[in-house]
Protein backbone atom coordinates (compact mmCIF):
# COMPACT_ATOMS: atom_id res chain seq x y z
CA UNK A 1 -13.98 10.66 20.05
CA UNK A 2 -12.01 7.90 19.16
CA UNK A 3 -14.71 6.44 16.78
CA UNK A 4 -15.10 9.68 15.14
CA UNK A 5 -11.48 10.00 14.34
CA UNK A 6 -10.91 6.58 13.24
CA UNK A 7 -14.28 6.81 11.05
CA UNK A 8 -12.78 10.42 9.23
CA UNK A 9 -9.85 8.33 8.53
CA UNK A 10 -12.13 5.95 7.06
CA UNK A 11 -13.53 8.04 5.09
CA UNK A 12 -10.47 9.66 3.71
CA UNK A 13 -8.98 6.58 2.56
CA UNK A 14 -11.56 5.19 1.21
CA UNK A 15 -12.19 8.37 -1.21
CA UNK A 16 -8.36 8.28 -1.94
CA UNK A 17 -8.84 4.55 -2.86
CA UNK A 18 -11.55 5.42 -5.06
CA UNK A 19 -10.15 8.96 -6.36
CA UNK A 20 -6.91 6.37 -7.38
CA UNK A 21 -8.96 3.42 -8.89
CA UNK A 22 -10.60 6.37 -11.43
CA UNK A 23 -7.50 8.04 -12.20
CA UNK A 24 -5.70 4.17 -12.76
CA UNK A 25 -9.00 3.80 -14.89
CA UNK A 26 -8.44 6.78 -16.78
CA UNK A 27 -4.27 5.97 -17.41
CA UNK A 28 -2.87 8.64 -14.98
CA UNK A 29 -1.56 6.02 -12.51
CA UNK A 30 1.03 9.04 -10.57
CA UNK A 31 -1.61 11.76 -10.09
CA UNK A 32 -2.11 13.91 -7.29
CA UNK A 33 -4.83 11.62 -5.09
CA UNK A 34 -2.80 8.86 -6.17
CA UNK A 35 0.22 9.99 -4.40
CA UNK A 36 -1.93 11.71 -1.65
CA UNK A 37 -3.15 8.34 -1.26
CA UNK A 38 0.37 6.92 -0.91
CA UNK A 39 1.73 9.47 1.57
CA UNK A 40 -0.86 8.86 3.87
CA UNK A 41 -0.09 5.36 3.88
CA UNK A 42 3.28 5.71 4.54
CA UNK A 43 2.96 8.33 7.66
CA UNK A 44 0.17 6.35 9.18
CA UNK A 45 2.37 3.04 8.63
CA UNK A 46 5.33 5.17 10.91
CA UNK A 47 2.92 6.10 13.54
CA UNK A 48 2.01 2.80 13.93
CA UNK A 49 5.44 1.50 13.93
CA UNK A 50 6.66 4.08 16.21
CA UNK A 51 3.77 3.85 18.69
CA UNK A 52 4.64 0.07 18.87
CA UNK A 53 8.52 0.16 18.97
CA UNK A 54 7.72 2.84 21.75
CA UNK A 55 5.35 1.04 24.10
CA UNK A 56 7.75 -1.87 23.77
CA UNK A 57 11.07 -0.05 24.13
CA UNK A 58 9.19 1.49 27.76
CA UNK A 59 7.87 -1.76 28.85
CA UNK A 60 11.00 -3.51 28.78
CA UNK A 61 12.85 -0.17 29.97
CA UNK A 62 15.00 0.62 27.39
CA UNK A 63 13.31 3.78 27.02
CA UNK A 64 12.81 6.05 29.78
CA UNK A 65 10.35 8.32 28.06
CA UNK A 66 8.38 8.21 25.15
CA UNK A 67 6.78 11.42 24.09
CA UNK A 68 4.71 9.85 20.71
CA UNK A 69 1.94 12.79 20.69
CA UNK A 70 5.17 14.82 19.32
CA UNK A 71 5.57 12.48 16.71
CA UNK A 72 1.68 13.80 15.17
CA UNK A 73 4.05 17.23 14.70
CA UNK A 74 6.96 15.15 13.26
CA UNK A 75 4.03 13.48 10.65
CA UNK A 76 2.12 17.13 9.67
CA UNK A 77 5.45 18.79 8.42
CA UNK A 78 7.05 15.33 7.33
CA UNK A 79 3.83 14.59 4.96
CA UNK A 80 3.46 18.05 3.78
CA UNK A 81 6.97 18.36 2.52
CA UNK A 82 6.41 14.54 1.28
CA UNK A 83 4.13 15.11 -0.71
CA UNK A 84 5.45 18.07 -2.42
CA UNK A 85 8.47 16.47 -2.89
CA UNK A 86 7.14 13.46 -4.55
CA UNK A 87 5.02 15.76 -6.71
CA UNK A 88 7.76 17.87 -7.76
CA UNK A 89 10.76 15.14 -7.76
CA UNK A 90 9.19 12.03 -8.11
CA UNK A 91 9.01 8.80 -5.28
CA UNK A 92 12.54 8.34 -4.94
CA UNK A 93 12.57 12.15 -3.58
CA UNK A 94 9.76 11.75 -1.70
CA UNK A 95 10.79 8.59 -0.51
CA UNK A 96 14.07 10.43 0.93
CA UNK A 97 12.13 12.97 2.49
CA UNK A 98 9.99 10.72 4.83
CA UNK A 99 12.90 8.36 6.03
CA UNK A 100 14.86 12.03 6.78
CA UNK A 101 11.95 12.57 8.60
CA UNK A 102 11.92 9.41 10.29
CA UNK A 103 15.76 9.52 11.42
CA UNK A 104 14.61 12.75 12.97
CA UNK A 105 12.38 11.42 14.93
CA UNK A 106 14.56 8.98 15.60
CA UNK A 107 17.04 11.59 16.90
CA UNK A 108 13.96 13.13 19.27
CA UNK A 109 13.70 10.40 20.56
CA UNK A 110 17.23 9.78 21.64
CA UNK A 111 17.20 13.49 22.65
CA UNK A 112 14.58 12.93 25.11
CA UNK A 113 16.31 9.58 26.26
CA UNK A 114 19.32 11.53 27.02
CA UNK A 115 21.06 8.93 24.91
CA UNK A 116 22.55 11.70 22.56
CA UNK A 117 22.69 14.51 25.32
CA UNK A 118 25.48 14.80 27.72
């Protein structure tokens, strides 16, 4: 299963790649794979990140908990309104929308920590 899902991603990149290299080819550099392209690089980037920060934070027990599958629902709504963000605004809007979404997670996390809870 795990081959199969890492293969789709594969796949999907690698026809973002190539949907980007034509439209850089054809002088629309900020098109709509091209930023399709960039969004999923970002949110994959942050699940990495987070996944790694989390396992670390619970080895060394500063974390009681860490809940990352909830993080995939963070990363669906977060990259959705990213994108249409940074379609409609431009990066720098987009750009504000995914760390947003990554303080929010941030603030999950602490939730589930009981770190911001009473």
């Amino acid at each position: 299963m795990t081959r199969v899902a890492v293969l789709g991603l594969a796949a999907v990149l690698i026809l973002g790649i190539g949907a980007v290299a034509v439209a850089r080819f054809l002088g629309k550099s900020g098109s709509r794979p091209s930023v399709i392209v960039s969004v999923v690089a970002h949110w994959l980037g942050a699940w990495v990140i987070w996944s790694f920060a989390g396992g670390l934070a619970l080895r060394y027990g500063m974390l009681g908990t860490y809940e990352g599958a909830w993080f995939a629902v963070v990363a669906l709504f977060g990259a959705v309104s990213h994108y249409r963000v940074q379609v409609r605004g431009g990066r720098e809007q987009g750009l504000l929308v995914f760390v947003g979404a990554q303080l929010l997670w941030l603030v999950v996390v602490l939730l589930q920590n009981g770190v911001l809870g009473s």
